[in-house]
Every structure is written in structure tokens, then in C-alpha cells.
Protein backbone atom coordinates (compact mmCIF):
# COMPACT_ATOMS: atom_id res chain seq x y z
CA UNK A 1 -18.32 20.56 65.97
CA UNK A 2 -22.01 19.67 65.01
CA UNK A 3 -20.42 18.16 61.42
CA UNK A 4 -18.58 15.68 63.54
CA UNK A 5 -21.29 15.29 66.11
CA UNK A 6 -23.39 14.23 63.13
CA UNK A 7 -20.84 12.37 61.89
CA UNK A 8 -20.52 10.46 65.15
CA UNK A 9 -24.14 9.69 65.93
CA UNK A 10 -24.57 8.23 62.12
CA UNK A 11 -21.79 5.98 62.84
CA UNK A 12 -23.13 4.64 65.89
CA UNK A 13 -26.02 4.09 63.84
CA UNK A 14 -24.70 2.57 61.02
CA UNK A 15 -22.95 0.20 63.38
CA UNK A 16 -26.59 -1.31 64.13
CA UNK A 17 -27.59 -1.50 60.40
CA UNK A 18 -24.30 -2.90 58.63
CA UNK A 19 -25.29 -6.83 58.56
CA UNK A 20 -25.98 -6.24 54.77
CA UNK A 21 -21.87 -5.89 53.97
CA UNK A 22 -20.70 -8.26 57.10
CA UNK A 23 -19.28 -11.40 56.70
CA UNK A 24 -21.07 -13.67 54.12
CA UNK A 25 -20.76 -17.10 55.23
CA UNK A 26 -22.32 -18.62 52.01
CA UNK A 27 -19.84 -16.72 49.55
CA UNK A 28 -17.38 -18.65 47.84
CA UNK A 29 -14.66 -16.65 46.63
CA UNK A 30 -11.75 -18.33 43.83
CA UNK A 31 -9.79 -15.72 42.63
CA UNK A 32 -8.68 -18.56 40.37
CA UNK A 33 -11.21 -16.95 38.28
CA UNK A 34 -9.85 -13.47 38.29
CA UNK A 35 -8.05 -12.47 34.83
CA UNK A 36 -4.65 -10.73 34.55
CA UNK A 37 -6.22 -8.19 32.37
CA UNK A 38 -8.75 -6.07 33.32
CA UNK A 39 -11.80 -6.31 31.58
CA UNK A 40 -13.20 -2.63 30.23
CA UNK A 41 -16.79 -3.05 30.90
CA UNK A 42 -15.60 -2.41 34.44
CA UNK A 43 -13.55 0.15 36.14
CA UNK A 44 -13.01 1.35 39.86
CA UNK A 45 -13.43 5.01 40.03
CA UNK A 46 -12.35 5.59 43.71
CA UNK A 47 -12.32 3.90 46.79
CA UNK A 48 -12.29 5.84 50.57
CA UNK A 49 -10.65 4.09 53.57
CA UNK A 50 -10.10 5.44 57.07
CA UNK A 51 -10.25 4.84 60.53
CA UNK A 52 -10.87 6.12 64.22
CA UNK A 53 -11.13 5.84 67.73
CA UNK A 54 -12.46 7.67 70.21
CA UNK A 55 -13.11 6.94 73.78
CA UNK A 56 -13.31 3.27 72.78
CA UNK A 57 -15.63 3.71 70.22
CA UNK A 58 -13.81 2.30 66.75
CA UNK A 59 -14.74 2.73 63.09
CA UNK A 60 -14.16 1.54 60.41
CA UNK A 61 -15.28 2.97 56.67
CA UNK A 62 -15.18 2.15 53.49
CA UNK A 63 -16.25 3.61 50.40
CA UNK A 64 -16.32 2.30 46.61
CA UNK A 65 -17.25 3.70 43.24
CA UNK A 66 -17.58 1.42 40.15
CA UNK A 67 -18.50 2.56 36.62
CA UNK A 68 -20.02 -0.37 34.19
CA UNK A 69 -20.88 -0.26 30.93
CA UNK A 70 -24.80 -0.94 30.72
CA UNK A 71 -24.98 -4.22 29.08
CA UNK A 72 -28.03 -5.26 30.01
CA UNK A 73 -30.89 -4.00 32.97
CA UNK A 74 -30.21 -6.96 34.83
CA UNK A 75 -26.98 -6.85 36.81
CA UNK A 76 -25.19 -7.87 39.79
CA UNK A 77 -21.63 -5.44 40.68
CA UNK A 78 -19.81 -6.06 43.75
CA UNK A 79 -16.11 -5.91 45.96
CA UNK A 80 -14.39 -9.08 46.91
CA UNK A 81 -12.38 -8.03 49.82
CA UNK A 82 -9.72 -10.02 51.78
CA UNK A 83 -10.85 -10.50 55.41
CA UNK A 84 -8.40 -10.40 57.91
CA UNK A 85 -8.27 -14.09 58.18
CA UNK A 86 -7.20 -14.45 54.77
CA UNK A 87 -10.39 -15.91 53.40
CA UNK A 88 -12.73 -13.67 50.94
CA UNK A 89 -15.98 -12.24 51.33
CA UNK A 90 -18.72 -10.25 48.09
CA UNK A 91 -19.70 -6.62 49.47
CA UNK A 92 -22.43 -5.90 47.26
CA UNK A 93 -22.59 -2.81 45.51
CA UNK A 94 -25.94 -0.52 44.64
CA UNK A 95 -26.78 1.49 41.65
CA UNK A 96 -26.53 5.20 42.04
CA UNK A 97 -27.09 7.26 38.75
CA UNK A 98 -26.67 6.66 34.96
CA UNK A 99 -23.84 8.58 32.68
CA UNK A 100 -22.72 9.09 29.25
CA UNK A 101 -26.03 9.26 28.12
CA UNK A 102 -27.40 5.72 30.01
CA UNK A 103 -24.29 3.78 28.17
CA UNK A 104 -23.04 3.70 31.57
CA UNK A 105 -23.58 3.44 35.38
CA UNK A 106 -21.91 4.22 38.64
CA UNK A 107 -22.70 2.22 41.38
CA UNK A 108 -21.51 2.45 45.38
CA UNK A 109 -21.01 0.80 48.53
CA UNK A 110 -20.77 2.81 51.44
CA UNK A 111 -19.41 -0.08 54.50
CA UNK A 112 -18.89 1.32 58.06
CA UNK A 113 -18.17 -1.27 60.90
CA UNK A 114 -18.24 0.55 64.12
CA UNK A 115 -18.53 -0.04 68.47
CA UNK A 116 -16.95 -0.67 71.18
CA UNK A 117 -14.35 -3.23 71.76
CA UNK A 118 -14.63 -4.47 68.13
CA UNK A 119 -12.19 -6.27 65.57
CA UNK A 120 -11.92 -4.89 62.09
CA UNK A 121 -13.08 -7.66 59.22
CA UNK A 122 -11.13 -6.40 56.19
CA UNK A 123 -7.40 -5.83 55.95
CA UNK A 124 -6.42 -4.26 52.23
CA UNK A 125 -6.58 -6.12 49.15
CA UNK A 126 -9.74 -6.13 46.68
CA UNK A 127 -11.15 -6.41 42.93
CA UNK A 128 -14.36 -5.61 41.38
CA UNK A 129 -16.23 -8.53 39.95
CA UNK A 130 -19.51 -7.69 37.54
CA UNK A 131 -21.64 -9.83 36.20
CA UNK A 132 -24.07 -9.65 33.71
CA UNK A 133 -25.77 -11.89 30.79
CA UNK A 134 -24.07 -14.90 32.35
CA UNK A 135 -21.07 -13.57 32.16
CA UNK A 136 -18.40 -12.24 34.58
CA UNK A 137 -15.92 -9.12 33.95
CA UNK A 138 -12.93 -8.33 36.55
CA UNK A 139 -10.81 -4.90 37.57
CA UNK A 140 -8.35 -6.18 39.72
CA UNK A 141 -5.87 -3.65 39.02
CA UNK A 142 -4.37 -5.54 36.08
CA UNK A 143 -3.21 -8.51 38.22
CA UNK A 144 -2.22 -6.65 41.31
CA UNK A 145 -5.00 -6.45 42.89
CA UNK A 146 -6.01 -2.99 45.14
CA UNK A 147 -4.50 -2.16 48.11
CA UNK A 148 -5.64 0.16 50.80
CA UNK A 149 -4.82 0.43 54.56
CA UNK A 150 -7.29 1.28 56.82
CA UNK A 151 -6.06 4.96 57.29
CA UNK A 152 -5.41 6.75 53.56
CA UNK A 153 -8.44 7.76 52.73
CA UNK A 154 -8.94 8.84 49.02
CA UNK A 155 -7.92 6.54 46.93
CA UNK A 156 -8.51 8.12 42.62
CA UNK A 157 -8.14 4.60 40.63
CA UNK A 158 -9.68 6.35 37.26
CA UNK A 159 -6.22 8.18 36.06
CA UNK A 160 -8.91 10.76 34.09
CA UNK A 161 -10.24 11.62 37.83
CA UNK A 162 -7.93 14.60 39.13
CA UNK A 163 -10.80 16.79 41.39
CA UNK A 164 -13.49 14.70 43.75
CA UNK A 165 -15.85 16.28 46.01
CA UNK A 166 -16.72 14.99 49.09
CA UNK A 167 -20.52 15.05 49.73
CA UNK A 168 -20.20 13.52 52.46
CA UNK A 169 -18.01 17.00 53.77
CA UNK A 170 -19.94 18.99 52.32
CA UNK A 171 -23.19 21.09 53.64
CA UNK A 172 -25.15 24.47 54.07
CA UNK A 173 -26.12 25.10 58.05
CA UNK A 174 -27.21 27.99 59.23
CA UNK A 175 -25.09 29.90 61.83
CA UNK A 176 -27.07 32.15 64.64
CA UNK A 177 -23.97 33.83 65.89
CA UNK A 178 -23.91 35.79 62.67
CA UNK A 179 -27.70 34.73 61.13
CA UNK A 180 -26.05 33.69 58.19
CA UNK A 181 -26.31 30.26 55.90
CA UNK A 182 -22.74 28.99 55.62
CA UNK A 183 -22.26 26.57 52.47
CA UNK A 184 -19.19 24.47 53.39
CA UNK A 185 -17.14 22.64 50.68
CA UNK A 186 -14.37 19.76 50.72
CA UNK A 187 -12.50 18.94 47.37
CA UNK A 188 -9.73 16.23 46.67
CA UNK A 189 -7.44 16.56 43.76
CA UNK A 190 -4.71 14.63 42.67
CA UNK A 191 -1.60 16.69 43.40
CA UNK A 192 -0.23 17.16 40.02
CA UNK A 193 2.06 19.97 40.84
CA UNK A 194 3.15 22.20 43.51
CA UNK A 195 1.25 25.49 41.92
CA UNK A 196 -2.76 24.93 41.87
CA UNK A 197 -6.19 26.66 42.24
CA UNK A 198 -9.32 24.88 43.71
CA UNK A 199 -12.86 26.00 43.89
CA UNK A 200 -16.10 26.17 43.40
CA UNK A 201 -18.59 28.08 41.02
CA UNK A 202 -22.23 28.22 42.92
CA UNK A 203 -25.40 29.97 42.09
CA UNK A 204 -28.66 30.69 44.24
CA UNK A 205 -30.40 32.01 41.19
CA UNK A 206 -30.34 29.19 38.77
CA UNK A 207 -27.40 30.47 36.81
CA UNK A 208 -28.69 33.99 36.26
CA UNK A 209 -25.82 35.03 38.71
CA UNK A 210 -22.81 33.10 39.81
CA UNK A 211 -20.24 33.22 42.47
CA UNK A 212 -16.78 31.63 43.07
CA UNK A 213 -15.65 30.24 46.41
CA UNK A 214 -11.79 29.40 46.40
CA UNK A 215 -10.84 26.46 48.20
CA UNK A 216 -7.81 26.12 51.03
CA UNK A 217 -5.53 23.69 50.76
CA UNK A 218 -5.28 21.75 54.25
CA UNK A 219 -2.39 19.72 55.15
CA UNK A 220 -3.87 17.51 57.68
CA UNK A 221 -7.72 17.62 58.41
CA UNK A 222 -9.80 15.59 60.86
CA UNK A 223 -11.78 12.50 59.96
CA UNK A 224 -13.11 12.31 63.69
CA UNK A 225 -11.94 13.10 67.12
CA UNK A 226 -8.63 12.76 67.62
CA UNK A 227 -8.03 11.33 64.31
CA UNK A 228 -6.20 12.79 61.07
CA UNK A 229 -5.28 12.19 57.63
CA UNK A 230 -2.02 13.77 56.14
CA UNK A 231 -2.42 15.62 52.86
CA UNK A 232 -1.15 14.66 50.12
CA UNK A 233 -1.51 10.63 51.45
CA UNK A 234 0.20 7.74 50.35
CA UNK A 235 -2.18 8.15 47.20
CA UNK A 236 -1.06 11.67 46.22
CA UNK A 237 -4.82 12.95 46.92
CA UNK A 238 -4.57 16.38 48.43
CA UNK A 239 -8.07 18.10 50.50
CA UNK A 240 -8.88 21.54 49.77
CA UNK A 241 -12.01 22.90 51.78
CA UNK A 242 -13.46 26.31 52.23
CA UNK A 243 -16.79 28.06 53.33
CA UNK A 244 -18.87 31.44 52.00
CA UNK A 245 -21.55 32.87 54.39
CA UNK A 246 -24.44 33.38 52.50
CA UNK A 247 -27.83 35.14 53.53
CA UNK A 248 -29.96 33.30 55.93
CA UNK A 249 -33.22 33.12 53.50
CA UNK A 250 -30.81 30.82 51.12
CA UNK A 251 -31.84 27.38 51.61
CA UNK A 252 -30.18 25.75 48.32
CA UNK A 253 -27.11 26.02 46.48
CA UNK A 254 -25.94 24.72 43.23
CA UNK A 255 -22.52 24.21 42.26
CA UNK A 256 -19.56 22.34 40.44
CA UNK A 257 -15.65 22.62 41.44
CA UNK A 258 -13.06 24.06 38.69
CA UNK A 259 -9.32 22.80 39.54
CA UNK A 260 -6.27 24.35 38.23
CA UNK A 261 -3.06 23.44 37.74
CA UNK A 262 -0.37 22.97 34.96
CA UNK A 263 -2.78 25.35 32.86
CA UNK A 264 -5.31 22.81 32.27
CA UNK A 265 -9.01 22.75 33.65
CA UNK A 266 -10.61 19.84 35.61
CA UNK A 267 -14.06 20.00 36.38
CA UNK A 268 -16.43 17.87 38.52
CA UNK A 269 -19.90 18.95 38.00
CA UNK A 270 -21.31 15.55 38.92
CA UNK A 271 -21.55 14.34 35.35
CA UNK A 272 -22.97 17.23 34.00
CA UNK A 273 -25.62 17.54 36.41
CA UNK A 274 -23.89 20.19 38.50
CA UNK A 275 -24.12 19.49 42.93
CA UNK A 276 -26.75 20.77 45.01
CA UNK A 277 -26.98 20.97 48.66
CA UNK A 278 -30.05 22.35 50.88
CA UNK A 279 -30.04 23.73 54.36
CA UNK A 280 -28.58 20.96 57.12
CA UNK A 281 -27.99 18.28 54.32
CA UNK A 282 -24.94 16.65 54.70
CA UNK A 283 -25.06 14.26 51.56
């Protein structure tokens, strides 16, 4: 109840701070432009979607990754979106960490258009446009363009990416009922067969000890009040989540998720870098 209590106040907040990825009156969009190829300096990664309503209060949330080849320092990477009124509006993306030894970047956009008595701006189709040395490079999904309703959530466009977690989902809180720290998980994975194993490898130590924390699979979990999403969705994405109590004096954890299936091994471990989450932090 407090995860979605938090969850719920930074939406009403966001809603107040979301002019920066609102409608852009001065962009001028001609997918004219757009190959029919995608270009490989740039890639969607994933893309998150969903929606909900509670008491009249509406939301509406968006989510992109992009991975670009670093081609220069100077760049600009974005999301052209169809608006509901057909036309097409540039939702800027920022830079969030450097891979593959600085030969390439991700970068995100995290949109959330939420209040009361509201209309939502985007319906479902977009590309990724990036542009760097005077030049432009397109993913639009190799002519089709991407697709997502407002409800799916997970969307994996990199076919390499099978196992995802969810930061945002994710946390260690400390529980007075039992004076324990609980460190709370959620995992998507593509649902490559029926028979799977998800979960997660932490340490409190800095690897001098380890522990493993195997994951649930849930067939529909809540985004909000009185709102779910069905797992798999229309994307195939399945949510696994699970939760270790841990003692109280534990105020970090470090971790990667293991996932499998088919008897192969998928690992996130952000990039090599491995996860860590602190007491009450929630991204």
C-alpha cells in the first residue's frame, strides 16, 4: 500500500511538471523523411505504456529506452509520437549511462500526463529519430512503425532483451511489524516457454557472500488502484516479483537477475554494473 501511495502522490506531481514532453507547437514532423530501413546507429530497447483511473484522477505513462551508437558528444535523440489528432509531436529523450565500453549510449524518456477530467495526447504509433553530425538516423520498426495501446505495458523491441527489471517496482523499506528490511523485486521476461526460473542473486557484503531470491510468476499485477495488466500481454512480456526480509541494520543491496528457461541463461546486471537499491528508494 505505501508503494502505490508513493506511486500516486509522484503522479500527481509529475502531472504539474510534464510541460517539457507536452504538445510542441513549433515541431514540424514529415515522416516523408523516415526510411524503410532502419538505420543501426539506432535501436529502441523497450518502451512501457499503461494507464489508470482512480476516483477521477487519470494517468497516463510512458516510458522509452534508446541505445545509439556514440558518434559524436554532441547529440540530439528523441520519439515522434502520433497525437490523437493525427498530427505529430518530438518527445525529447535524455542521456542516462554509457555501454560497451562508451561506443554506446542509452538514453530515456520517462512521460506521465495525469489529473482530473483530462484527455490523453498520444494514441499508439511512434519512431525514434537521432541526429547527430548533421545527419539524421531512423528506427521505425523497419517501415511499420511502433505500436502500443495505452494499457500493455512492457513492450521488449531489442529481440537480444529476454529479462528487464523494473526499477521503478523495485525497493528495500523497512517493515516495523516484523523490524525487518524487506528488498522487493519485479522482473519481466519474454515468455519463451512454458517451463522457466526467475531471480535474483544479491549481496550485502560486496560479493564476499551471496544470496538468491526466486521470483513468482504473477498473472495479473496492479499498476494502480483498481487497475491491472494481464501477464503475458499482447507483447508476450510476463512479471515475475518476489521479496526476502533481510535484517533491519541492511540499508543497501546489490544485485542482478538470472532467467532460465530452454537451458539457456539471461542475465540483466545493468550492463555489467550490477543494481543497487538503498533503504526507501524506489528508483
Amino acid at each position: 500500500m505505501k508503494k502505490y501511495l508513493y506511486l500516486l502522490i509522484s503522479l500527481v506531481v509529475l502531472s504539474c511538471s510534464q510541460d517539457d514532453f507536452m504538445e510542441n507547437s513549433e515541431a514540424s514532423i514529415n515522416l516523408s523523411e523516415v526510411s524503410t530501413k532502419n538505420s543501426d546507429p539506432v535501436q529502441l530497447v523497450k518502451a512501457w505504456t499503461v494507464y489508470s483511473s482512480y476516483r477521477g484522477f487519470q494517468s497516463y505513462t510512458r516510458n522509452f529506452t534508446v541505445e545509439v551508437e556514440n558518434l559524436a558528444y554532441a547529440k540530439n535523440v528523441s520519439i515522434y509520437h502520433q497525437k490523437v489528432d493525427g498530427s505529430w509531436d518530438d518527445i525529447p529523450l535524455a542521456y542516462d549511462q554509457s555501454i560497451e565500453d562508451g561506443q554506446k549510449e542509452l538514453w530515456t524518456a520517462a512521460y506521465t500526463h495525469g489529473g482530473f477530467a483530462i484527455d490523453r495526447i498520444y494514441s499508439d504509433e511512434f519512431v525514434v529519430r537521432y541526429e547527430v553530425d548533421g545527419t539524421v538516423y531512423w528506427d521505425n520498426n523497419n517501415g511499420s512503425n511502433y505500436a502500443m495501446s495505452r494499457m500493455e505495458g512492457w513492450f521488449f523491441a531489442d529481440p537480444e532483451l529476454n529479462v528487464n527489471v523494473d526499477t521503478n517496482y523495485t525497493s528495500l523499506s523497512y517493515f516495523p511489524n516484523g523490524n525487518t528490511n524487506s528488498l522487493n523485486v519485479t522482473v519481466d521476461v519474454r515468455n519463451l516457454a512454458p517451463d522457466k526460473e526467475v531471480g535474483v542473486v544479491y549481496t550485502l557484503d560486496n560479493w564476499q557472500t551471496q544470496g538468491y531470491l526466486p521470483l513468482t510468476y504473477r498473472q495479473f499485477w496492479s499498476n494502480g488502484p483498481l487497475f491491472t495488466v494481464q501477464s503475458p500481454n499482447n507483447f508476450g512480456i510476463e512479471r515475475w516479483q518476489g521479496y526476502v526480509a533481510l535484517d533491519p541494520s541492511i540499508n543497501e543491496v546489490e544485485y542482478a537477475v538470472v532467467y532460465r528457461v530452454n537451458g539457456n541463461e539471461y542475465w540483466d546486471n545493468n550492463y555489467g554494473n550490477n543494481y543497487k537499491v538503498a533503504i526507501n528508494d524506489y528508483n
